[in-house]
Protein backbone atom coordinates (compact mmCIF):
# COMPACT_ATOMS: atom_id res chain seq x y z
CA UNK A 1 8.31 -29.67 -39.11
CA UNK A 2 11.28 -30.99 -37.20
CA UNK A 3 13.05 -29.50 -34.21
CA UNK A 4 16.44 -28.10 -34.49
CA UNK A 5 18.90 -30.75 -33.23
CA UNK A 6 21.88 -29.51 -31.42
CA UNK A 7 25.56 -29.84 -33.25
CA UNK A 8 28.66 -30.65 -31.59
CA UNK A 9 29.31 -27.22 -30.90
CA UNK A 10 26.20 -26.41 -29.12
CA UNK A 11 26.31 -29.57 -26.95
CA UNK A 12 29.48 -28.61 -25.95
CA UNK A 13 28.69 -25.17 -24.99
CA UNK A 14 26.24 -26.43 -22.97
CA UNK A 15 28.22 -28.35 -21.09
CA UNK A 16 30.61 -25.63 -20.34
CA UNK A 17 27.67 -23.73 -18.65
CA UNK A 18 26.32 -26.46 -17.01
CA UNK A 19 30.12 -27.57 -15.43
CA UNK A 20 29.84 -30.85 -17.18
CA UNK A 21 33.33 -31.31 -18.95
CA UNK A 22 31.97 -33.13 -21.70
CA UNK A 23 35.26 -34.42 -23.57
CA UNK A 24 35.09 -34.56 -27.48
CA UNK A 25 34.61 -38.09 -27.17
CA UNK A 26 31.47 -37.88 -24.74
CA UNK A 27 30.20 -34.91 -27.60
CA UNK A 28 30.49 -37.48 -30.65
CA UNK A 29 28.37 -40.18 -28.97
CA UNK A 30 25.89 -37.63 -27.47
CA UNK A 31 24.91 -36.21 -30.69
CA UNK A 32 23.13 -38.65 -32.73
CA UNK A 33 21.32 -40.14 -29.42
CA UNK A 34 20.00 -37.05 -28.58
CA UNK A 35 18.40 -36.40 -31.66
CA UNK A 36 17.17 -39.39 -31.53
CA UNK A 37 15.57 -38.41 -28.43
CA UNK A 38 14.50 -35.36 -29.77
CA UNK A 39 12.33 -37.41 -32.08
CA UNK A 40 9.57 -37.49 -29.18
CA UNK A 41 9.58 -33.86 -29.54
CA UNK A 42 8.42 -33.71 -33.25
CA UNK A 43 5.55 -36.67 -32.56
CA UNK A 44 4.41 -34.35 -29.32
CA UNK A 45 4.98 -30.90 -30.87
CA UNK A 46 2.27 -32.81 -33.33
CA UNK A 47 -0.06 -33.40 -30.83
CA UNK A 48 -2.69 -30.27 -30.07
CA UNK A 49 -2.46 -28.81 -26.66
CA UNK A 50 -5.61 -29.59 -24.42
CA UNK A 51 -7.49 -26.01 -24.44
CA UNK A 52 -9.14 -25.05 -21.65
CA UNK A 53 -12.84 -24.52 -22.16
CA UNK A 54 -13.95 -20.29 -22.72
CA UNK A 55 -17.10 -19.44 -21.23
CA UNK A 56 -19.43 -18.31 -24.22
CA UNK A 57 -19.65 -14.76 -23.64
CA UNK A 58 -19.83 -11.63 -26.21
CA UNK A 59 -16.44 -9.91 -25.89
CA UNK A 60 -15.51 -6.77 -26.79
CA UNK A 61 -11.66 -5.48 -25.80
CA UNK A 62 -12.61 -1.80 -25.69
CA UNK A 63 -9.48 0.70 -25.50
CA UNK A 64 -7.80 2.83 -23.19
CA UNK A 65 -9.49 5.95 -21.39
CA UNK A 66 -8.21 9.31 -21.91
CA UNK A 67 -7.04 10.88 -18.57
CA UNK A 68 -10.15 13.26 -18.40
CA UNK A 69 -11.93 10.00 -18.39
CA UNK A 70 -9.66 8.47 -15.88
CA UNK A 71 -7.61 11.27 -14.52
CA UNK A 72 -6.68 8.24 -11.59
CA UNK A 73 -5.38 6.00 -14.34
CA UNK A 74 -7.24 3.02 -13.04
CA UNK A 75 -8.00 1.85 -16.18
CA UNK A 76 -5.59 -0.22 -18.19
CA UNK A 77 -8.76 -0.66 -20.74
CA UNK A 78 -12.39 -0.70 -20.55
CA UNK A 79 -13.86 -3.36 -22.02
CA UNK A 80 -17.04 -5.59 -22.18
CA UNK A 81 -17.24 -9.47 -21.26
CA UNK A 82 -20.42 -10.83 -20.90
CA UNK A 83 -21.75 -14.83 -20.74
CA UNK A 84 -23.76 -15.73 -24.00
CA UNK A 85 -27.00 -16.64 -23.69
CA UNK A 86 -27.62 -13.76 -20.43
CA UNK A 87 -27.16 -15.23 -17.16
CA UNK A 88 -29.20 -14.42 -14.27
CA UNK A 89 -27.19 -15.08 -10.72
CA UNK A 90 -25.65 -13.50 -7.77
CA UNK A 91 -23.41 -11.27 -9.88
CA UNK A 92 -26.24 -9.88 -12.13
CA UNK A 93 -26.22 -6.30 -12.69
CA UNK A 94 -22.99 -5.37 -11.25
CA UNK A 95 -19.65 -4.39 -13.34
CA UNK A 96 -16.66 -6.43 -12.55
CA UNK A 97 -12.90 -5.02 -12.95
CA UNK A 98 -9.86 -7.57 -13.35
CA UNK A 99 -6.38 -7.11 -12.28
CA UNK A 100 -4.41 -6.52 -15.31
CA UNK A 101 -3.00 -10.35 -14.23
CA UNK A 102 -5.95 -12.02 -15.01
CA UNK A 103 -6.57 -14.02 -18.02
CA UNK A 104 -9.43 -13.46 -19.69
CA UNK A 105 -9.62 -14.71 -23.32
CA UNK A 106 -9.42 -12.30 -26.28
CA UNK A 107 -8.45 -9.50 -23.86
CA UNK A 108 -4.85 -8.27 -23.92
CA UNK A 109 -3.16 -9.34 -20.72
CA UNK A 110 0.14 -7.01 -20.08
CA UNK A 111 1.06 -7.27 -16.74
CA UNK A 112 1.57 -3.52 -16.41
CA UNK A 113 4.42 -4.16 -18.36
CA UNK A 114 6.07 -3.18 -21.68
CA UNK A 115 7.09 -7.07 -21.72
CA UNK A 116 3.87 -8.18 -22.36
CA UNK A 117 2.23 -5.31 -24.99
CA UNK A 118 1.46 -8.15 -27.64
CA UNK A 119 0.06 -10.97 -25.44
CA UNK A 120 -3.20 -11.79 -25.83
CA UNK A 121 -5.04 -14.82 -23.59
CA UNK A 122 -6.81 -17.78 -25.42
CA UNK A 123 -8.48 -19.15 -22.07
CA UNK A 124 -10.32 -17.61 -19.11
CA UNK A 125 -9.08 -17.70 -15.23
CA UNK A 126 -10.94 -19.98 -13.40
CA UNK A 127 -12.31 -17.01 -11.33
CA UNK A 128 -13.35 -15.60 -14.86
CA UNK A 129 -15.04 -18.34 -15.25
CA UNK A 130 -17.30 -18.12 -12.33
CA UNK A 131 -17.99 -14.57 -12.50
CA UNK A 132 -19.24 -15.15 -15.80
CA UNK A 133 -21.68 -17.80 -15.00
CA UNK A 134 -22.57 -15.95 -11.97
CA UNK A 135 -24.17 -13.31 -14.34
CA UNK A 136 -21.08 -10.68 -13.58
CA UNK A 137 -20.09 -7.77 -16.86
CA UNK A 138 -16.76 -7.58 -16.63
CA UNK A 139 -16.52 -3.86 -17.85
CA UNK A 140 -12.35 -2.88 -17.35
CA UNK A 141 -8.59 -4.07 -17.39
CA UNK A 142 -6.80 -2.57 -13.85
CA UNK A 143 -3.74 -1.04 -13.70
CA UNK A 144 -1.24 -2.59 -11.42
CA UNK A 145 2.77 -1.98 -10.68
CA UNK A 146 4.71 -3.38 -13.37
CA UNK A 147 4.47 -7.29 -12.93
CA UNK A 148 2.93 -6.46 -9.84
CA UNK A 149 6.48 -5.93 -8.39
CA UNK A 150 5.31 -2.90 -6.00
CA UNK A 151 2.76 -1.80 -2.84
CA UNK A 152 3.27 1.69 -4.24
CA UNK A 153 0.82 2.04 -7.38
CA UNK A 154 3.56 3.75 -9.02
CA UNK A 155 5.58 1.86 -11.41
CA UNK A 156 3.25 0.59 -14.03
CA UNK A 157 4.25 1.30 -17.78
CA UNK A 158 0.98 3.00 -18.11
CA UNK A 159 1.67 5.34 -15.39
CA UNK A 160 1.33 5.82 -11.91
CA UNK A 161 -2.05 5.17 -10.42
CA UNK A 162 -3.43 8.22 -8.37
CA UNK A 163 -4.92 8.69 -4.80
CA UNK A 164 -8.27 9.11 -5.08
CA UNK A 165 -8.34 10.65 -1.29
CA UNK A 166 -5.64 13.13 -2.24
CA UNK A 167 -4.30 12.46 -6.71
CA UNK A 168 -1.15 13.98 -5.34
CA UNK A 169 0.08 10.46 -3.17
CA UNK A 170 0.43 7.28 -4.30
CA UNK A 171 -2.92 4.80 -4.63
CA UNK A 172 -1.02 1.60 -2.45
CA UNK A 173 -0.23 -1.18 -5.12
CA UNK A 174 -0.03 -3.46 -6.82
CA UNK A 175 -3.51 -3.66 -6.95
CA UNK A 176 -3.91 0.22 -7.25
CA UNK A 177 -6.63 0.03 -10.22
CA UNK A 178 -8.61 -2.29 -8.05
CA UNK A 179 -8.85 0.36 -5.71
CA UNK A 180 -9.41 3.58 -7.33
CA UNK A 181 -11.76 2.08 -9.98
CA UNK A 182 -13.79 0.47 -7.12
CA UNK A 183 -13.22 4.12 -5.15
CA UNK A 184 -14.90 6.13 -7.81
CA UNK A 185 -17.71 4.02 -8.78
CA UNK A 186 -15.71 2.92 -12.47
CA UNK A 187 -16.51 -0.70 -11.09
CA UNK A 188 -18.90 -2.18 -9.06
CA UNK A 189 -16.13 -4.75 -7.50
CA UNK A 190 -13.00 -5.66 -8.34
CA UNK A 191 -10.50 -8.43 -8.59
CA UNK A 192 -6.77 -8.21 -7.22
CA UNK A 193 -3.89 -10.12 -6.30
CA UNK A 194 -1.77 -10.36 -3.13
CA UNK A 195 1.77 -11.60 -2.74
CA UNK A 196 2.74 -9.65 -0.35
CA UNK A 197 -0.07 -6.94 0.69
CA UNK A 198 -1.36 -5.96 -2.79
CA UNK A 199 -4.92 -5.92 -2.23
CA UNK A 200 -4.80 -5.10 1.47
CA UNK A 201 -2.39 -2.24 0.61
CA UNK A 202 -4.28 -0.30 -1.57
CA UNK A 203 -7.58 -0.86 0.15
CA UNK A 204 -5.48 1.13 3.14
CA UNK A 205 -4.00 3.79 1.07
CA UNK A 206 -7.08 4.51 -0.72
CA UNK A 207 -9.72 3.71 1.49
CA UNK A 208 -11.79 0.59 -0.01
CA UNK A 209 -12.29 -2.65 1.24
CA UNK A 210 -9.75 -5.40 0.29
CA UNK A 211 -10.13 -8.93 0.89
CA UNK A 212 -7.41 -11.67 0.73
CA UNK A 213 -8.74 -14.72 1.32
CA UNK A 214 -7.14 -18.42 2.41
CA UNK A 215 -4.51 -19.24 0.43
CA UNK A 216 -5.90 -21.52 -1.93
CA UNK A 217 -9.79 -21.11 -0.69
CA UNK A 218 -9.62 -19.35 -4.82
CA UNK A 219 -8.16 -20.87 -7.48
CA UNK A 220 -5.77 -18.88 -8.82
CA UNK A 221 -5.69 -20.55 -12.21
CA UNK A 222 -4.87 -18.93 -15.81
CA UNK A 223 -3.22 -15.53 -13.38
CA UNK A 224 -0.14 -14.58 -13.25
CA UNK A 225 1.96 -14.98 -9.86
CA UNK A 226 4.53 -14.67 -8.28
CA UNK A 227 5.12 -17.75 -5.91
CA UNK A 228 2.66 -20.37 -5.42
CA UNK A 229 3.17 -20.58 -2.02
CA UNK A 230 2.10 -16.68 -1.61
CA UNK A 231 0.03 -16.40 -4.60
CA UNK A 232 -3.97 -14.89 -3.53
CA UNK A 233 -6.70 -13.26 -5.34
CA UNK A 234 -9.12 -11.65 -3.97
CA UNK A 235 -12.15 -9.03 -3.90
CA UNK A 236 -12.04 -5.31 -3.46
CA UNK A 237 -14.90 -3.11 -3.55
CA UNK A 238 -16.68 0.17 -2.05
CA UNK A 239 -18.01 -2.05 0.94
CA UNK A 240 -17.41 -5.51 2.62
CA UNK A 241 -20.91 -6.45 1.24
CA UNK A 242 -19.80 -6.74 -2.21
CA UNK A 243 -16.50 -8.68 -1.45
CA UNK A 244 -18.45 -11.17 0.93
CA UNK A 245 -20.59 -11.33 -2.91
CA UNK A 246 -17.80 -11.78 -4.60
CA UNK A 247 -15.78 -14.49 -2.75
CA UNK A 248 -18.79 -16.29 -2.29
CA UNK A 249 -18.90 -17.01 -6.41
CA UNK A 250 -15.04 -17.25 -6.88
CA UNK A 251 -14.43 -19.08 -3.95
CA UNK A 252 -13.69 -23.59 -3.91
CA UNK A 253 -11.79 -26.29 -5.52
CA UNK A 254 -10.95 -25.89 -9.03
CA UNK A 255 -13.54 -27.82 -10.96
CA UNK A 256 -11.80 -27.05 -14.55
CA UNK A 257 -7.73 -27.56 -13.87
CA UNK A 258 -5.57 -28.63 -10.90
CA UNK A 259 -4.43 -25.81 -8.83
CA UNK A 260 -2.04 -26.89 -7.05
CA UNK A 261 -2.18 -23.96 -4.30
CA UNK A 262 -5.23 -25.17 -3.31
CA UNK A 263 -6.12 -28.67 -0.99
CA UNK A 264 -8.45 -31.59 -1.76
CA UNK A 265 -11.63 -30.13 -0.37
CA UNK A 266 -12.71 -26.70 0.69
CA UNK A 267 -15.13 -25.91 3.49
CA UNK A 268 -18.22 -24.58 2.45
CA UNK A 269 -19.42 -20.85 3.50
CA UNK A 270 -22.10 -18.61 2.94
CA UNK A 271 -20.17 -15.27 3.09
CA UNK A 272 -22.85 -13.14 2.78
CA UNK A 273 -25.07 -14.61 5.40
CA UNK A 274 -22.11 -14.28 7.49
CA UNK A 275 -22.62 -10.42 7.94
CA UNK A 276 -24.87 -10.17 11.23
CA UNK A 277 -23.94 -7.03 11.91
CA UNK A 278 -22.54 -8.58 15.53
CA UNK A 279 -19.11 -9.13 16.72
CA UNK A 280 -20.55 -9.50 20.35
CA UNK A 281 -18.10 -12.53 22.11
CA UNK A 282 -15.80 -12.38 19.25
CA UNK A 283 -12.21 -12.24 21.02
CA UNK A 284 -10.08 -10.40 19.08
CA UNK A 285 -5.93 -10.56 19.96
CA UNK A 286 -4.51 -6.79 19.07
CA UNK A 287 -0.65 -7.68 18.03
CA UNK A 288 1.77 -5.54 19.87
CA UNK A 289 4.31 -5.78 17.23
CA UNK A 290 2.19 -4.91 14.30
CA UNK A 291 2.62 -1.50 15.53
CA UNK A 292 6.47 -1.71 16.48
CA UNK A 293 7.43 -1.75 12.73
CA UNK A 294 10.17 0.55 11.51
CA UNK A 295 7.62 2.71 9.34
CA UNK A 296 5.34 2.94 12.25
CA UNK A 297 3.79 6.73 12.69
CA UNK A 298 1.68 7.91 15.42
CA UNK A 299 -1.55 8.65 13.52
CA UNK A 300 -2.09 5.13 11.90
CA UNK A 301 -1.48 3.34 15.19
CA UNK A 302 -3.51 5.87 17.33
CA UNK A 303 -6.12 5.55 14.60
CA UNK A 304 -6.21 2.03 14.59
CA UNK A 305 -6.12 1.62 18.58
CA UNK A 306 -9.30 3.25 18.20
CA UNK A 307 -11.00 1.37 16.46
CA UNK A 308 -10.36 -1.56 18.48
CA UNK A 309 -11.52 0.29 21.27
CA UNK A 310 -14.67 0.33 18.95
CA UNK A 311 -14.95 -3.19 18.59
CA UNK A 312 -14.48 -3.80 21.98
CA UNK A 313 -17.59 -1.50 22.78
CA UNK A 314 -19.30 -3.29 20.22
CA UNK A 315 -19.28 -6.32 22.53
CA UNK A 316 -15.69 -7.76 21.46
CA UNK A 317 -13.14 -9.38 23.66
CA UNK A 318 -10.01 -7.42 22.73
CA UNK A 319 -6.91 -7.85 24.81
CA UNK A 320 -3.10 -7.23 23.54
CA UNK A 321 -0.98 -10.41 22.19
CA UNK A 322 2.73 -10.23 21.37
CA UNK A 323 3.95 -12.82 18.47
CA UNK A 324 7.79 -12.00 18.89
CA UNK A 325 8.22 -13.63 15.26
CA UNK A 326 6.09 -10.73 13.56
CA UNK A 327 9.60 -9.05 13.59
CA UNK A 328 10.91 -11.40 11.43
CA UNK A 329 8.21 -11.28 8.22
CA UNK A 330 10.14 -8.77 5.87
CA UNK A 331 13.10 -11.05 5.52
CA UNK A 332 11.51 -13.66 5.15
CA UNK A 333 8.85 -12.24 2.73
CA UNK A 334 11.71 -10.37 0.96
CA UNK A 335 13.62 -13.81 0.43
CA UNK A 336 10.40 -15.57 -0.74
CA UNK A 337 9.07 -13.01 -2.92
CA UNK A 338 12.14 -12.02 -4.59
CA UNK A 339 13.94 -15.57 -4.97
CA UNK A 340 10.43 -17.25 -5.78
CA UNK A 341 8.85 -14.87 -7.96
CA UNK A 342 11.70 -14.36 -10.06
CA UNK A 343 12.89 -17.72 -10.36
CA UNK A 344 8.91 -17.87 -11.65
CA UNK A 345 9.63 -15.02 -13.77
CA UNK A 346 12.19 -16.41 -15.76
CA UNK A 347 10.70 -19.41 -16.42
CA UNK A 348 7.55 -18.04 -18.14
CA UNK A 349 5.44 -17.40 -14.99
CA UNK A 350 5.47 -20.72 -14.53
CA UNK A 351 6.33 -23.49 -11.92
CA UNK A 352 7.77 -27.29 -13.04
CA UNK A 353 6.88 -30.54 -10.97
CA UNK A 354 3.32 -29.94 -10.62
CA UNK A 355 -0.13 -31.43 -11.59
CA UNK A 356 -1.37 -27.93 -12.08
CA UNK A 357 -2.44 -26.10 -15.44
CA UNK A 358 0.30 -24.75 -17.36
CA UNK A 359 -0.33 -22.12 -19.86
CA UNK A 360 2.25 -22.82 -22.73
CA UNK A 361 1.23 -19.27 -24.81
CA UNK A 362 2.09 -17.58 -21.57
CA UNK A 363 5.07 -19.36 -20.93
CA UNK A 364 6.44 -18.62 -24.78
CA UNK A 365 5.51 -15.02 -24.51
CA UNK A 366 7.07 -14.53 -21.46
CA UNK A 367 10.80 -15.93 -22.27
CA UNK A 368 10.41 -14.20 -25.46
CA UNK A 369 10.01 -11.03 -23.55
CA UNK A 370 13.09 -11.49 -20.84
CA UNK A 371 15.46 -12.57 -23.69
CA UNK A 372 14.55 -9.59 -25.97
CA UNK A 373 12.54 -6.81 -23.45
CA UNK A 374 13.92 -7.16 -19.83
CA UNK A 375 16.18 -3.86 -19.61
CA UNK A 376 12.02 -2.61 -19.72
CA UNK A 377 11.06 -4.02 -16.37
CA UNK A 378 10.83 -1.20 -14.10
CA UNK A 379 14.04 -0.31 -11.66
CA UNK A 380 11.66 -2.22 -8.36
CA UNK A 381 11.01 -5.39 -10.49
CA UNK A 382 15.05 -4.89 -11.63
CA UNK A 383 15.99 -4.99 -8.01
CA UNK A 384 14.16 -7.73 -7.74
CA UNK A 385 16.04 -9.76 -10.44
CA UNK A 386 19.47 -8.78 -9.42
CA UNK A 387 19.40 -10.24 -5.99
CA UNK A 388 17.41 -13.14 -7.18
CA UNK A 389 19.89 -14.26 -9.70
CA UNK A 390 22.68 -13.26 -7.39
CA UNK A 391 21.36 -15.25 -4.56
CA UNK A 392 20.87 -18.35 -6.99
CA UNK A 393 24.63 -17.99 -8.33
CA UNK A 394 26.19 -17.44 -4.99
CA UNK A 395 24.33 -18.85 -2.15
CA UNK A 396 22.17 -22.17 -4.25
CA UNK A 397 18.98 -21.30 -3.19
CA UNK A 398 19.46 -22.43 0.61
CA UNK A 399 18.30 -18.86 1.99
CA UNK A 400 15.17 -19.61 0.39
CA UNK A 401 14.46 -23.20 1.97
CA UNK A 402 15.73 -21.94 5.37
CA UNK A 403 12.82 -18.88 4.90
CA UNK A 404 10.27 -21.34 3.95
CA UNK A 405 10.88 -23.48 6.70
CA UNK A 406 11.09 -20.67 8.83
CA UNK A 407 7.65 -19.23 7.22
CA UNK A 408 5.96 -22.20 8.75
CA UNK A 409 7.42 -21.57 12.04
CA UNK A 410 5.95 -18.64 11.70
CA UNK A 411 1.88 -19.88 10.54
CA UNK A 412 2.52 -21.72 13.52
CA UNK A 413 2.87 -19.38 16.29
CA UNK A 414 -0.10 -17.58 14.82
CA UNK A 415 -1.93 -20.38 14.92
CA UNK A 416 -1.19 -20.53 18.30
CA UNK A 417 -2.90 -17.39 18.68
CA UNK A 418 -5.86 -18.58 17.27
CA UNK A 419 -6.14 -21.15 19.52
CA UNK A 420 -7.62 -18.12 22.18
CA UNK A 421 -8.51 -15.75 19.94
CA UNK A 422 -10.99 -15.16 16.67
CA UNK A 423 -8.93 -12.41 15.10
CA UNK A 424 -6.24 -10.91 15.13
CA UNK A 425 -6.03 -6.95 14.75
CA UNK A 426 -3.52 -4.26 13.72
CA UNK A 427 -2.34 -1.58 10.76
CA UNK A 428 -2.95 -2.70 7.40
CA UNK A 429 0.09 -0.41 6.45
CA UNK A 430 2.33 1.54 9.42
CA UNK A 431 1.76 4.93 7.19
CA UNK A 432 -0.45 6.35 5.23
CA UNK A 433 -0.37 6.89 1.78
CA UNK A 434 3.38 8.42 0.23
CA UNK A 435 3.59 11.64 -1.49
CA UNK A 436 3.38 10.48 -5.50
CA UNK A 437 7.60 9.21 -5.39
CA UNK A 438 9.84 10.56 -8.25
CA UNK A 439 10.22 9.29 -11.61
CA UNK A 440 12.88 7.14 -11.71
CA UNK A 441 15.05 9.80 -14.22
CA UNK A 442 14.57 12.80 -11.23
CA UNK A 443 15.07 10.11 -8.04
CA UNK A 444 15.73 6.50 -8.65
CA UNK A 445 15.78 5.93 -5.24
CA UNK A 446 13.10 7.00 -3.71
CA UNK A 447 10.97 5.42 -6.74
CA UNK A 448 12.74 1.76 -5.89
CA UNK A 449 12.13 2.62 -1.74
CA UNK A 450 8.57 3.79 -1.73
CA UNK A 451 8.10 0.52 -3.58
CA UNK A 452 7.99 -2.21 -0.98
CA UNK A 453 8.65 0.02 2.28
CA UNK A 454 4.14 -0.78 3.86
CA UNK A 455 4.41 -4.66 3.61
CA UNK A 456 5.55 -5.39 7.69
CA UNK A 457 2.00 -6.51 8.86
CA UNK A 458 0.60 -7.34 5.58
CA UNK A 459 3.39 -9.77 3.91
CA UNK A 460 2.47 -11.24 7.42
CA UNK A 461 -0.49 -13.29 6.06
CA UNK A 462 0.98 -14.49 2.46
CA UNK A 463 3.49 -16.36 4.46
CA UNK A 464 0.93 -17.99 6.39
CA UNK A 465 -2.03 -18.15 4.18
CA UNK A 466 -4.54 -16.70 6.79
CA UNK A 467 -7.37 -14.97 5.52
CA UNK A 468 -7.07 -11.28 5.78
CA UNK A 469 -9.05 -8.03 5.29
CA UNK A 470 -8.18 -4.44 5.57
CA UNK A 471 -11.23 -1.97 6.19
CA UNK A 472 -11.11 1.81 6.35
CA UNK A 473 -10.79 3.18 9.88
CA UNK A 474 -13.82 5.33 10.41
CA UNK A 475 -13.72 9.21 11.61
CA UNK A 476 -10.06 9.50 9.93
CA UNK A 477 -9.84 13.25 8.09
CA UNK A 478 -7.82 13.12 4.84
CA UNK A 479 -6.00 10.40 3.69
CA UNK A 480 -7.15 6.82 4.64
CA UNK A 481 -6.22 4.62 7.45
CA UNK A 482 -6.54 1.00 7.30
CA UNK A 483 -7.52 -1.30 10.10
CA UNK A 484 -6.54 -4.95 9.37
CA UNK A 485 -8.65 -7.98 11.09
CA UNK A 486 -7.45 -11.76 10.49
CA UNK A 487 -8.71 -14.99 11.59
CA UNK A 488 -7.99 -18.50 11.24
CA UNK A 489 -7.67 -20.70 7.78
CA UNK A 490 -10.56 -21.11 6.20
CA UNK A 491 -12.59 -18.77 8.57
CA UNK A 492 -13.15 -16.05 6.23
CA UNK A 493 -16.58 -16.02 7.34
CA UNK A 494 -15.55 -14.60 11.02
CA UNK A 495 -12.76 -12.24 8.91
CA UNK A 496 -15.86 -10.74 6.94
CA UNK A 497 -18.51 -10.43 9.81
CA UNK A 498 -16.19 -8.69 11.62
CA UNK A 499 -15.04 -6.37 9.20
CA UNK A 500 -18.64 -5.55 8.45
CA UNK A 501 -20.01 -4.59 11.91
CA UNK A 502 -17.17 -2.74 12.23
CA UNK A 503 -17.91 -0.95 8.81
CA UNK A 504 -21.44 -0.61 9.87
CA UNK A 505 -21.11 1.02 13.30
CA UNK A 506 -22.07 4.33 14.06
């Protein structure tokens, strides 16, 4: 079947919107070359589109819990995903939950997000993949903020997540289904993503262990992101055991697709031998400013202070740094995050002029979606759009290049802080977790500001790729406090034994 060719009148139109004052002449030659050109379209939209190989697995999709069963709403659906013939490996015996992002094939993928109710995946994530042929059942579908657009855990079309420290404040987000499944015992260990703070987030608010590693030590291939410059998954679980478990199967180059967030070669790194229990001569720089923020309170920071106290009883060096450019990260983040991601949202959750996978079912579903669904984005992910496209119309995308150069000037004076120290410490999040926010009918403001108001330290780390994990501060009564250690690319190793002797400490 052949393409539809443009007529005069289209050709012309588009020219109007793309300022190109095509005369009538210029329209009468144009039209019969390009449908000539458009002939390579009907040989290629002949040709079958490579398929990525599915792990052989028995797959059953499962169905939503009831809210007795899930009175968190954790679970977008349970489900069970299991490699065919049984697979005995480091993942055996333990029940895997995915971000609602994550592809895996025959599973409904929705983003969180009325947009994407009919979507179904034909391939599996790379990190699918893996935990697959690492012997990992892959037993539930995660809630997460409506296309991920949130640190609250509030604004997913399923409903907002719940605490599980307190049901009446908000989880963290996006990854709030990675937390409170992994919090309750619904899932062994969990995957979630991290643009901006979204596993670290609601490993603070609800008191797990969140892990995002290097950017691009984990392919993120067959998820959906944001921007590939910030895009991370990562494990969250009950303990940093079980992410040190996890990263060590999901972690190094692609070895089925180009990913083009990821470099050549990856170091090698046995996480889990990594955890000695020891952090003695480990010199860890506390930032000043990571407890400066606007949203700073008095508990988290006293909280935290304390546990580096710990650390440095433990046998740590721990001395006070100041990185003057930590002030600058929610701009930046803001103008990276919004202008990326949505420029990635509108064209199908994809990125042109790269070697990497694309997923052309995704990509169709998607602009189907925005052209016919959008006014069902929630009013954070709405935001989101409006400046986007109004920084795109007005202002060319310039304050975008000026905050990725400047997000490099900023990798590099933490890097210079690496240069004395191991690790860098401070809040995961400057609060604890919000008071559940308003539906957006009773208070569509404080919905849209409890959204993205906890991403000051952890936003920090997308822009620079370090690898980053937030670990609850011990002795803290009631809701959760997150202390937040990171070290140098590609040192997860240090991020993780550190964590852990912290975690295991008296």
């Amino acid at each position: 079947m052949t393409l539809r060719r443009p007529d005069a009148t289209e050709i012309g139109a588009i020219g109007e919107a793309m300022q190109l004052d095509l005369t009538s002449a210029e329209i009468a030659t144009l039209e019969p070359i390009i449908a000539a050109v458009m002939d390579g379209y009907d040989a290629l939209d002949q040709m079958p589109d490579p398929l990525r190989a599915v792990t052989p697995a028995v797959r059953i999709p499962g169905s939503r819990p009831s809210p007795e069963e899930d009175p968190l709403n954790g679970i977008v659906r349970t489900c069970s995903v299991k490699a065919v013939p049984e697979v005995s490996g480091p993942l055996t015996g333990k029940s895997i939950g995915v971000k609602d992002t994550v592809c895996v094939a025959g599973l409904p993928m929705t983003c969180a997000s009325r947009l994407l109710y009919d979507y179904t995946p034909d391939i599996d994530a790379t990190v699918v993949k893996r935990i697959l042929e690492a012997g990992g059942h892959i037993t539930a579908v995660l809630n997460t903020d409506d296309f991920a657009f949130s640190g609250g855990g509030h604004t997913s079309c399923y409903g907002p997540g719940r605490n599980p420290a307190d049901p009446a404040h908000a989880p963290g987000g996006s990854s709030n289904g990675s937390a409170t499944a992994t919090a309750t015992g619904q899932v062994d260990i969990a995957l979630g993503g991290d643009q901006g703070g979204s596993i670290r987030i609601p490993a603070s608010f609800s008191g797990v262990v969140g892990h995002k590693p290097t950017h691009g030590l984990v392919p993120y291939t067959g998820i959906v992101g944001f921007d590939q410059t910030i895009d991370h998954i990562g494990p969250m679980a009950k303990t940093v055991a079980d992410c040190a478990l996890l990263l060590g199967v999901i972690a190094g180059v692609d070895d089925t697709a180009i990913d083009p967030r990821q470099p050549d070669s990856i170091p090698q790194a046995d996480y889990a031998s990594a955890l000695t229990g020891d952090v003695t001569g480990l010199r860890i720089a506390v930032v000043k400013e990571g407890f400066e923020t606007p949203e700073s309170t008095d508990a988290v920071n006293a909280a935290v202070r304390g546990a580096a106290e710990k650390l440095a009883a433990m046998g740590a060096e721990v001395a006070e740094v100041s990185v003057p450019m930590h002030t600058a990260v929610v701009p930046l983040w803001n103008c990276i995050a919004i202008e990326g991601g949505i420029d990635s949202f509108y064209r199908g959750h994809t990125a042109f002029q790269t070697k990497g996978y694309y997923n052309p079912r995704l990509i169709s579903a998607m602009m189907r979606a925005v052209k016919t669904h959008a006014h069902d984005l929630s009013p954070t992910a709405k935001l989101g759009t409006v400046i986007g496209e109004y920084m795109r119309r007005r202002y060319d995308g310039v304050f975008y290049a000026r905050a990725q150069n400047l997000s490099r000037t900023l990798t590099a004076a933490y890097n210079q802080v690496f240069e004395d120290a191991d690790l860098v410490l401070m809040p995961t999040t400057p609060q604890q977790a919000h008071r559940m926010p308003a539906m957006p009918e009773i208070d569509r403001a404080e919905h849209i500001g409890q959204a993205l108001n906890m991403v000051a330290n952890t936003a920090t780390f997308d822009l620079t790729g370090h690898p980053s994990i937030s670990v609850p501060v011990k002795g803290v009564d009631g809701l959760p406090v997150g202390l937040m250690l990171t070290g140098r690319h590609f040192d997860d190793a240090t991020v993780l034994r550190a964590a852990h002797a912290y975690e295991q400490a008296p």
